[in-house]
Protein backbone atom coordinates (compact mmCIF):
# COMPACT_ATOMS: atom_id res chain seq x y z
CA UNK A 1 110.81 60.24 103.47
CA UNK A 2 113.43 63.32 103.44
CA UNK A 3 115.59 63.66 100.76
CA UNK A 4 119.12 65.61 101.78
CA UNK A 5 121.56 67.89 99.74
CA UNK A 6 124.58 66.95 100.08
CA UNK A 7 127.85 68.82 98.65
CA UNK A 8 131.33 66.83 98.08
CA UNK A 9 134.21 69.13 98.91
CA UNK A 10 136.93 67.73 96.25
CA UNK A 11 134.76 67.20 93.36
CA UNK A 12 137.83 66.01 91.50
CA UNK A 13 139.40 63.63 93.53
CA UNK A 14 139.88 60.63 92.42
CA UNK A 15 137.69 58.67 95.00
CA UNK A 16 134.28 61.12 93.99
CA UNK A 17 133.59 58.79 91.15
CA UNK A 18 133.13 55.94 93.86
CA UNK A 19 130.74 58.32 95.74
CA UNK A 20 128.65 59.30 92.50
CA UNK A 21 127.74 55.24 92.24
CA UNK A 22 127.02 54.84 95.51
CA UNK A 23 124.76 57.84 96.01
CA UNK A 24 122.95 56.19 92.82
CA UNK A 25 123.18 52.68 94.20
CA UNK A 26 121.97 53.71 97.58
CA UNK A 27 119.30 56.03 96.25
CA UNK A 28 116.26 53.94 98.43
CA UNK A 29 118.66 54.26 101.88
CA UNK A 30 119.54 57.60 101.56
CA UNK A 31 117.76 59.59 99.29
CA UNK A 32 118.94 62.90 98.09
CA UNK A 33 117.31 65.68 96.89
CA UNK A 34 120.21 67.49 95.19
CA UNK A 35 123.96 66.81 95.06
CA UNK A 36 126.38 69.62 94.18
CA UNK A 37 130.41 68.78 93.63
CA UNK A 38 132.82 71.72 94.60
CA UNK A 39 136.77 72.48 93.75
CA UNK A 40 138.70 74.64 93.45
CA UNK A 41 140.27 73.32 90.55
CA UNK A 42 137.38 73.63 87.99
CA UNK A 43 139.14 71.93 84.87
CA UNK A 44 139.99 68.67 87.15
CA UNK A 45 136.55 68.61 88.47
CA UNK A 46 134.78 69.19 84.78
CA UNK A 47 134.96 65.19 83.33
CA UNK A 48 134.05 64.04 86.95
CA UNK A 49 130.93 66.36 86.93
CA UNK A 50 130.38 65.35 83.21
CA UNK A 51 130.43 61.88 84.36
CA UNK A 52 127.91 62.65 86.92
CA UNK A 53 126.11 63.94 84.67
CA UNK A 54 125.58 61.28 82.10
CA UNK A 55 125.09 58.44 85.22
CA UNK A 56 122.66 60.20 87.05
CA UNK A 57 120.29 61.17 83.89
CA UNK A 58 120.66 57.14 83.09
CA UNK A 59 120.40 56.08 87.18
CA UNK A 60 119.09 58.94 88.73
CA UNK A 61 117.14 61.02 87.04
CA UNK A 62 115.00 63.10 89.50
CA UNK A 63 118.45 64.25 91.35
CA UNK A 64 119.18 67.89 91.15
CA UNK A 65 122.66 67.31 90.36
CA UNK A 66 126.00 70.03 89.40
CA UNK A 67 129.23 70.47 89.98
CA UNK A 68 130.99 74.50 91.07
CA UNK A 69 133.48 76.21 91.81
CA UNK A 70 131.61 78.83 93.73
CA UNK A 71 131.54 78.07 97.43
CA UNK A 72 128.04 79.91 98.14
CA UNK A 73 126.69 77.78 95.08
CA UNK A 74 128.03 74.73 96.93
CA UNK A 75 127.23 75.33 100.74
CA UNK A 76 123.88 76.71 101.11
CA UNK A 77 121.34 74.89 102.56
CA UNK A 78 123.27 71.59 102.72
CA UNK A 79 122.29 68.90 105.30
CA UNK A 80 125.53 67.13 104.83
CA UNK A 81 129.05 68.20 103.73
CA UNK A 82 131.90 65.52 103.05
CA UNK A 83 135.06 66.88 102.96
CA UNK A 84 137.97 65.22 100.79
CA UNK A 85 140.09 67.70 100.40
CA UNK A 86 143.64 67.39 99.21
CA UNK A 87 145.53 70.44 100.30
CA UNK A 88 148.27 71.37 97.71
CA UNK A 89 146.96 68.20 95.50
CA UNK A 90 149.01 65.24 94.59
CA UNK A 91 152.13 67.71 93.30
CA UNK A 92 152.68 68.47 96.68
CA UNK A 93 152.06 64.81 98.07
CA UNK A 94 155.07 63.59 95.70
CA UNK A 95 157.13 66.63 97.74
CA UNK A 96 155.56 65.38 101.43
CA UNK A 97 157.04 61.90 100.30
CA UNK A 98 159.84 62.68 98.69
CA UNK A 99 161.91 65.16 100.78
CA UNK A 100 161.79 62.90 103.97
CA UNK A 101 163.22 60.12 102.25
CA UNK A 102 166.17 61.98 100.47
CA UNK A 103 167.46 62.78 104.54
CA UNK A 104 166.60 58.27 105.14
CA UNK A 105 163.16 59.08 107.12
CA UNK A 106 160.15 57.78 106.30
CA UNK A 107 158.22 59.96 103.79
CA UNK A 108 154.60 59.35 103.72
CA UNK A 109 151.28 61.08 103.56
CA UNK A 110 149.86 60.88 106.93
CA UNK A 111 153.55 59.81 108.94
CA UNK A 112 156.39 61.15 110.02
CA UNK A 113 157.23 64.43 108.16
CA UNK A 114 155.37 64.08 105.25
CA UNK A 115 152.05 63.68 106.96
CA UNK A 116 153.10 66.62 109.49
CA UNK A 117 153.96 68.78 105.68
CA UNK A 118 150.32 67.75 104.60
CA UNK A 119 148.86 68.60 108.27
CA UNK A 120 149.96 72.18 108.44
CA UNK A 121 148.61 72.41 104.99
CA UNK A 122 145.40 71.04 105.53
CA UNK A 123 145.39 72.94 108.62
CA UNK A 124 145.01 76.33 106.48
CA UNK A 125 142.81 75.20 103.83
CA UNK A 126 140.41 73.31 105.99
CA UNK A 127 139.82 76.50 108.70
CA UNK A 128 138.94 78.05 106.01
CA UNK A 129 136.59 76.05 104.07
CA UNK A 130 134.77 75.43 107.57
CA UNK A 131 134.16 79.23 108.33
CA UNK A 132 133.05 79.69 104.23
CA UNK A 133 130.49 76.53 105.24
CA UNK A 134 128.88 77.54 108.19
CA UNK A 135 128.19 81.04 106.56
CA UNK A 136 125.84 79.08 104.02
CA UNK A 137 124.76 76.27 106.12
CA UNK A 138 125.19 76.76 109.91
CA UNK A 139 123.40 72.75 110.65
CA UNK A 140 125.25 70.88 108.08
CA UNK A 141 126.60 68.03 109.36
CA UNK A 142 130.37 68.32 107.92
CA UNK A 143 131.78 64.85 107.74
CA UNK A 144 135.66 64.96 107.13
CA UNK A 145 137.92 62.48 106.05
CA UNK A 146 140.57 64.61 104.64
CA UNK A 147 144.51 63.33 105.53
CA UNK A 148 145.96 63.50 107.62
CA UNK A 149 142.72 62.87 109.60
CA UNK A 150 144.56 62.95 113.18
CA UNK A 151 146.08 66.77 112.85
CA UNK A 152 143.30 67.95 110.86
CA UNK A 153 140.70 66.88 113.86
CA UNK A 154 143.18 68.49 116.59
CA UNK A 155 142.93 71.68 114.69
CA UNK A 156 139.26 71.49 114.19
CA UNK A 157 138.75 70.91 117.74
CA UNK A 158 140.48 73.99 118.55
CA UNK A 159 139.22 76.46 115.61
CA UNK A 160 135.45 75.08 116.28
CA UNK A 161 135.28 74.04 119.75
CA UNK A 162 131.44 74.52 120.10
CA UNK A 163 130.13 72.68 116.80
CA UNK A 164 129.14 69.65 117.60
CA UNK A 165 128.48 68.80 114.06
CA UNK A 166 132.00 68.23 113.03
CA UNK A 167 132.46 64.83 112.72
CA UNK A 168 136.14 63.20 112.21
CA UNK A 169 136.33 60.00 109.71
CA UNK A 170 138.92 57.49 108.42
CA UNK A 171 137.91 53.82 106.92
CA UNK A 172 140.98 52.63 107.13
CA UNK A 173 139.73 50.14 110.45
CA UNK A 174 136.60 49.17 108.48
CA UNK A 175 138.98 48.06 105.49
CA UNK A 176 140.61 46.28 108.07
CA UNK A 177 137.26 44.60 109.29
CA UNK A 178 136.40 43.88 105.52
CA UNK A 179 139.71 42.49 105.11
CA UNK A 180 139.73 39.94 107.83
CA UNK A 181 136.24 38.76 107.22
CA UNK A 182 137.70 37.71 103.95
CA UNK A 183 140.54 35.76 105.97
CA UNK A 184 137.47 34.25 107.80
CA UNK A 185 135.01 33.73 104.63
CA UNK A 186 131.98 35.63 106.81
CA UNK A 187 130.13 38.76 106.00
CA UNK A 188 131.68 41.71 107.21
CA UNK A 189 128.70 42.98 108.78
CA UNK A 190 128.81 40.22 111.25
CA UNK A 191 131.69 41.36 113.52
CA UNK A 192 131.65 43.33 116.03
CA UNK A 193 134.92 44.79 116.75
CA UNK A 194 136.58 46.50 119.66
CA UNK A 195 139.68 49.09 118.73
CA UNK A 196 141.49 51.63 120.48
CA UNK A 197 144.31 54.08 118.89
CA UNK A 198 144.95 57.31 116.70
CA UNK A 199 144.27 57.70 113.16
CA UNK A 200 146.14 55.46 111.06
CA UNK A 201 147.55 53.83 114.21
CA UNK A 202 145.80 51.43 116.35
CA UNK A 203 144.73 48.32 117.63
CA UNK A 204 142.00 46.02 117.67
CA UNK A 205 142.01 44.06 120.94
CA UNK A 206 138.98 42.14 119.93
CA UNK A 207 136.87 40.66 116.79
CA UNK A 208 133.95 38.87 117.88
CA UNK A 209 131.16 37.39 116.13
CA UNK A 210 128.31 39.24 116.42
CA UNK A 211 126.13 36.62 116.19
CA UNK A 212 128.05 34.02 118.86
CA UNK A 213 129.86 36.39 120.93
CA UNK A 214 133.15 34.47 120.19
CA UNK A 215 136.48 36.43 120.27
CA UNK A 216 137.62 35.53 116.56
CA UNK A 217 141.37 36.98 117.44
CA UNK A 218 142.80 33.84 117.95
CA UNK A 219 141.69 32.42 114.64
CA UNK A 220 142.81 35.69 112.67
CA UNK A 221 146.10 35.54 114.57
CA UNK A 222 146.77 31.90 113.20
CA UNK A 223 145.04 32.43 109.34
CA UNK A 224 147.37 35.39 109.41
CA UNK A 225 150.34 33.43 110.15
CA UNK A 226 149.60 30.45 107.74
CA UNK A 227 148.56 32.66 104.61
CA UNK A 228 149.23 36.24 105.54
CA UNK A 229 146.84 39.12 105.18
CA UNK A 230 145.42 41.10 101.98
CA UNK A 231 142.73 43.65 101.60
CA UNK A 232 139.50 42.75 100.85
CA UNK A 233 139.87 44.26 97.62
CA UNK A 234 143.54 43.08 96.84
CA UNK A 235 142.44 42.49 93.08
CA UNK A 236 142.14 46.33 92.60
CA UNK A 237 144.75 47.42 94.87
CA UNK A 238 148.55 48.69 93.86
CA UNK A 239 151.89 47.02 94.51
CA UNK A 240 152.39 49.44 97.23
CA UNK A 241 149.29 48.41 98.76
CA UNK A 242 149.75 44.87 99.04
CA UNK A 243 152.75 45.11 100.62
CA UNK A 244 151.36 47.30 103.51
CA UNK A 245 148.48 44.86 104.04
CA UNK A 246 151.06 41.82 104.12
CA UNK A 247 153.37 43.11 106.71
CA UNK A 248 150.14 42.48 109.04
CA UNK A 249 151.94 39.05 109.50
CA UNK A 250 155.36 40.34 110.55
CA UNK A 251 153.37 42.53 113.12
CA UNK A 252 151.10 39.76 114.28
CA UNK A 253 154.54 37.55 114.84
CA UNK A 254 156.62 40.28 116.77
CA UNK A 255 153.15 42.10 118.66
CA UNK A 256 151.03 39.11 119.01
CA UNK A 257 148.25 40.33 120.99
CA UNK A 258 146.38 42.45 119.46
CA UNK A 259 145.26 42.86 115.14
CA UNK A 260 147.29 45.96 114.25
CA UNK A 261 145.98 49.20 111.90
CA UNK A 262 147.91 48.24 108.66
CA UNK A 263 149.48 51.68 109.33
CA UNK A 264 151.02 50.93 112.50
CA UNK A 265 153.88 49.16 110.50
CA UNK A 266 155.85 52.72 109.98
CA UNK A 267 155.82 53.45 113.62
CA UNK A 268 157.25 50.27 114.80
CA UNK A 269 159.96 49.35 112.17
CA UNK A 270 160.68 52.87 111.27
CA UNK A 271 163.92 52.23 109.86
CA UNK A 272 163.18 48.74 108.11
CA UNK A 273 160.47 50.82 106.25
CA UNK A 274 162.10 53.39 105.23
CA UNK A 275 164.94 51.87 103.94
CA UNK A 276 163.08 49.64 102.00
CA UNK A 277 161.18 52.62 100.29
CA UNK A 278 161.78 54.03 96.95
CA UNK A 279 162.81 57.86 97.83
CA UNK A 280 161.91 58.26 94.15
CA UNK A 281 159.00 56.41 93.13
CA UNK A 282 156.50 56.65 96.43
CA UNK A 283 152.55 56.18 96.57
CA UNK A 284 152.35 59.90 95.61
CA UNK A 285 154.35 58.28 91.94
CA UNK A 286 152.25 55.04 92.04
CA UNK A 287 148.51 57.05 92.63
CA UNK A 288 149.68 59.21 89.81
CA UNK A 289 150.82 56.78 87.30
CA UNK A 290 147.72 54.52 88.96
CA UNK A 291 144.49 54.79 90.12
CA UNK A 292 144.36 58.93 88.55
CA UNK A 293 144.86 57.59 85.14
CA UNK A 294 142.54 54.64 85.19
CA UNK A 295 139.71 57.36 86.89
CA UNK A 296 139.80 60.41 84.32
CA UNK A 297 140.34 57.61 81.33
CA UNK A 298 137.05 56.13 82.55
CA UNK A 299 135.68 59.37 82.56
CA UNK A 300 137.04 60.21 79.06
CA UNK A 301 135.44 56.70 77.53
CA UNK A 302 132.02 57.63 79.29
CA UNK A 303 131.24 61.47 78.17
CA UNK A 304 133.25 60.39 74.60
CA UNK A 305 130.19 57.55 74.36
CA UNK A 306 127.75 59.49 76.21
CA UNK A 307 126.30 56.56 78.03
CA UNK A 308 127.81 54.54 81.04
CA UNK A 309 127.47 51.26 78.91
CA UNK A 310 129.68 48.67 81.67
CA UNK A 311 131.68 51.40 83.45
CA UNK A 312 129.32 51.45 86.11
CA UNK A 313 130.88 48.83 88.08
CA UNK A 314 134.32 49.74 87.34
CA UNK A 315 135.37 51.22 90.91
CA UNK A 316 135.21 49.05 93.95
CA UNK A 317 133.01 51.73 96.28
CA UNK A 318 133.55 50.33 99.65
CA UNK A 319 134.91 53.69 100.96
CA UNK A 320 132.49 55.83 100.07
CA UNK A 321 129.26 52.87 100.77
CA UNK A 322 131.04 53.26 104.51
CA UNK A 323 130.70 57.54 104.41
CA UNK A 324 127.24 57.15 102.84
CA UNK A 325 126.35 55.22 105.89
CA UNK A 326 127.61 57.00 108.31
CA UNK A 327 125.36 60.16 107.01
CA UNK A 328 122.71 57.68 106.82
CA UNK A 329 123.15 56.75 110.65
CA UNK A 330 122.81 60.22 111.35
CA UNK A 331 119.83 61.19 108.83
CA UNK A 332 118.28 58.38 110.52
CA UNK A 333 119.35 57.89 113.93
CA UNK A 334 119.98 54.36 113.84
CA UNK A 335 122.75 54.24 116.13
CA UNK A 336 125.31 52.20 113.71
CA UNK A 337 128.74 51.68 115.28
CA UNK A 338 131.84 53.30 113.25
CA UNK A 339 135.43 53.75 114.68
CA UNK A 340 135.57 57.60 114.82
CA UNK A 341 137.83 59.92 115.72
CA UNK A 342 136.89 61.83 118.80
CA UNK A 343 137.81 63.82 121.81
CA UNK A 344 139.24 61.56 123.87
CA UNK A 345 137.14 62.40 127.51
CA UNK A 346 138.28 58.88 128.97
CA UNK A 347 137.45 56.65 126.34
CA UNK A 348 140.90 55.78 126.78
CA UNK A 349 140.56 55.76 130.69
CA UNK A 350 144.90 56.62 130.99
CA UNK A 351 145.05 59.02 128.12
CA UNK A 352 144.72 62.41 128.17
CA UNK A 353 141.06 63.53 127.68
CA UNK A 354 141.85 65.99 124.91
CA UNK A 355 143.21 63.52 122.98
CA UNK A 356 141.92 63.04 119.42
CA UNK A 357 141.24 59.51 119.57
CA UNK A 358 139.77 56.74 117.39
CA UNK A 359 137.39 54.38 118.76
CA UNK A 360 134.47 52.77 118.24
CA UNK A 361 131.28 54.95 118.74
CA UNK A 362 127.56 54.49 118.27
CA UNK A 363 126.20 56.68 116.04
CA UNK A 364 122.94 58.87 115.38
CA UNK A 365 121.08 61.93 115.20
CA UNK A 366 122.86 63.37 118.48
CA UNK A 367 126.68 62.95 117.40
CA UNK A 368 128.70 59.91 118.39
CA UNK A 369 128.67 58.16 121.52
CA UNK A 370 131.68 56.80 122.51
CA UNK A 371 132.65 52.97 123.60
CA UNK A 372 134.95 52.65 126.21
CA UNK A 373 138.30 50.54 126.60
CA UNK A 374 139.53 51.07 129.37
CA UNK A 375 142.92 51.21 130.50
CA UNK A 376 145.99 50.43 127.60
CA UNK A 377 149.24 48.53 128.16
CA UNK A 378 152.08 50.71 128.91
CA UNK A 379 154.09 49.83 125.87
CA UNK A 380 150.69 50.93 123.62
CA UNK A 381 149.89 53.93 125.46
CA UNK A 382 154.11 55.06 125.30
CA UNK A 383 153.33 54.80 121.41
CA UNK A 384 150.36 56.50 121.41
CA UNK A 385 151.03 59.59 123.59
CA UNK A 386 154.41 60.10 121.70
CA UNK A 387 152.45 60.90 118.58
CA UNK A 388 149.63 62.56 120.98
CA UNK A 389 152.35 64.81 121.46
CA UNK A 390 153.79 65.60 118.61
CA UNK A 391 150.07 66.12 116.78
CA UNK A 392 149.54 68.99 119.24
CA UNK A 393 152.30 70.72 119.32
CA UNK A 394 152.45 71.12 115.28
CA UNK A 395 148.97 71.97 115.79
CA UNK A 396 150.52 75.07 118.44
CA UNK A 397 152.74 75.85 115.48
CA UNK A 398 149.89 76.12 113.63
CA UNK A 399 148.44 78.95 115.80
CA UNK A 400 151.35 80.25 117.55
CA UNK A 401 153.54 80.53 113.85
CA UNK A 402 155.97 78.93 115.88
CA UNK A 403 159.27 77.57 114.78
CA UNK A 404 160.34 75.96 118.20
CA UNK A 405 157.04 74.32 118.01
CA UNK A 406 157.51 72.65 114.75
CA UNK A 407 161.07 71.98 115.72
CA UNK A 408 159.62 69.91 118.92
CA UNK A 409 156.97 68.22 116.91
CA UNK A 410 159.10 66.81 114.25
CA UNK A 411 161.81 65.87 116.84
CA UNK A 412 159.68 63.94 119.34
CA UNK A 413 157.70 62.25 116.21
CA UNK A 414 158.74 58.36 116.18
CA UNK A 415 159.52 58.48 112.56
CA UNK A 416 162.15 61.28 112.93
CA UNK A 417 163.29 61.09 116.47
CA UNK A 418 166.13 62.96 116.53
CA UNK A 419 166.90 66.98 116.25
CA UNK A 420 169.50 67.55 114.13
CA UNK A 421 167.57 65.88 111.25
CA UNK A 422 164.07 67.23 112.62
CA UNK A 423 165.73 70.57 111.91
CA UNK A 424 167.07 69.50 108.25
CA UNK A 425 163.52 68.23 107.20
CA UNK A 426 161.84 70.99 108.42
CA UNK A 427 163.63 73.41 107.03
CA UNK A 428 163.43 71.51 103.65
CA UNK A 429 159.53 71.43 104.05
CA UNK A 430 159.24 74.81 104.83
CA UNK A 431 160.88 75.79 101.15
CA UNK A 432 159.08 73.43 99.48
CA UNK A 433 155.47 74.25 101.09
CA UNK A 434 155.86 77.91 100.76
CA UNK A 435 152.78 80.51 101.54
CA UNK A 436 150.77 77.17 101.87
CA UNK A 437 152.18 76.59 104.86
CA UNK A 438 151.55 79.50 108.00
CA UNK A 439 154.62 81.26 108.36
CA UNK A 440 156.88 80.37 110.94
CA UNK A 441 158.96 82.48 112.91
């Protein structure tokens, strides 16, 4: 059997430790030959690669495993790339979060304002990382799931509009799959769902059993409404979290027919949500003073002892187990079904066809094939082409260094909606962003 290299782009990020135990779990499914972690920040990156280190001699011994911060160290001759970048790290994220909120809009990382900060961002530094890859490894299959995941594939599908091997990822629909097979007590693996949306905003119109063929919406709608909804991993999860999964019901009660994206929440009560955040104490605060200090101390107790001992287990790995997979698909051209995020080309039969949108594809060797839906009720698709909208033309401002064209893209989002404060924000964001940010005239 092949063994692949694979390179993780955001060696220090907080979710690579996840990704280190999988790759070692998963060894038999996917086997790698060697695995190489690359940041630019070398001194975050270090106790993650020392970690790596330590687990992989103990689990994993025959991997050619390192960690760089050299990108033709890192690209060449990779099979697979995943990108987690963080553009302007989690500094910046406070700012995305934080300005919005000080002018009463909603300020979070991949809505409203603060995702459209992050976007241009990510915009720059993921062009860029693209071109370095495919001077070192032209066939890599470059798997991204770097936020905001909607702009970011917009821009990619303009900057690379002839690789097909640029494939667009969130989880946040599988966590929603995992999460209502724990409403229903069934494994995950045994529905088959049908969804239709953006990233981070969407629908499922359908849950069925895979094994039956019965549409399990009707259940889900009334478990929801008797005992709410919580992630499947709601023991690990933050405050913040919990409360986004759990306003599922409130959705469910005013939007009945179809299982919303846990996301979706900030689009339709706008103004409920963003007066009920904290404009100084967001995720951004709650990641830092969170999940980044419970990482890098695991870290700490591991190269300190020099052994992984019970830390091995620490880190519920469901996010990366679903990436892994979806290389795996590919490696292996079994033809898995993911919700991807792809050019639009009538999936959504009365949406525009070079839409970025997120449905569910089968999966293989060839790239993804997408699943139709059809047709979307008015009231969904007058959501969805809003923010169709406004995605592209901050994506123009992107390329064009246009003011106007920011102007227009934080005025017609649905989180901002109106110009005078569009204007305010902006401007704020442009200050705070700086030379990471194009410049816009």
């Amino acid at each position: 059997m092949k063994k692949y290299n694979v390179c993780i782009v955001g060696g220090g990020s907080t979710y690579t430790l996840g990704f280190l135990k999988s790759f070692a779990r998963m060894q038999e499914e996917f086997p790698l030959n060697k695995l190489v972690l690359f940041d630019i920040d070398g001194e975050r990156q270090k106790p993650i690669g020392q970690y790596g280190e330590i687990m992989f001699k103990e689990r994993y011994p025959e991997l050619d495993f390192s960690y760089t911060t050299d990108p033709a160290e890192a690209y060449k001759d990779m099979d697979f790339i995943f990108m987690q970048m963080r553009a302007g790290g989690l500094h910046m994220r406070q700012k995305d979060e934080h300005i919005p909120l000080s002018f009463g809009k909603i300020g979070q990382e991949t809505c409203g304002a603060g995702g459209m900060s992050y976007g241009l961002r990510s915009c720059v530094d993921m062009v860029e990382a693209i071109h370095q890859i495919r001077e070192y490894s032209p066939e890599a299959w470059i798997l991204n799931y770097s936020n905001p995941a909607a702009i970011v594939a917009e821009c990619l599908r303009r900057e690379f509009p002839d690789d097909k091997k640029i494939l667009n990822i969130c989880d946040q629909p599988e966590n929603v799959v995992r999460s209502t097979s724990r409403l229903l007590g069934c494994d995950w693996n045994d529905l088959d769902p049908v969804y239709f949306g953006l990233n981070h905003y969407g629908w499922f119109t359908h849950m069925y059993d895979r094994k039956t063929g019965e549409d399990l919406l009707p259940k889900i709608r009334q478990i929801v409404k008797e005992k709410g909804f919580l992630p499947q991993d709601a023991e690990q999860r933050d405050k913040s979290w919990l409360e986004t999964y759990g306003f599922v019901q409130t959705m469910l009660e005013d939007f009945p027919d179809y299982l919303p994206n846990t996301y979706d929440g900030y689009y339709l009560y706008p103004e409920y949500k963003a007066s009920h955040l904290n404009p100084n104490y967001t995720r951004a605060d709650e990641v830092i003073d969170g999940r980044e200090k419970r990482v890098f101390k695991e870290c700490e107790e591991v190269i300190k002892a020099g052994k992984l001992g019970d830390k091995f287990h620490a880190i519920s790995d469901a996010h990366a187990e679903m990436m892994i997979k979806v290389a795996e698909a590919i490696a292996f051209n079994t033809l898995g079904r993911f919700i991807l995020i792809v050019e639009n080309n009538g999936a959504i039969a009365n949406m525009q066809d070079d839409a970025m949108v997120e449905v569910v594809c089968e999966l293989g060797i060839n790239g993804p094939r997408p699943l139709r839906v059809g047709n979307i009720p008015q009231f969904y698709l007058g959501l969805l082409v809003q923010q169709v909208s406004s995605e592209k033309l901050l994506v123009d401002a992107y390329y064009e260094h246009s003011y106007q064209k920011a102007l227009e893209a934080f005025t017609l989002n649905r989180l901002i909606n109106d110009a005078k404060e569009a204007r305010k924000i902006l401007d704020a964001l442009i200050e705070a962003n700086g030379d990471q940010w194009p410049e816009l005239k």
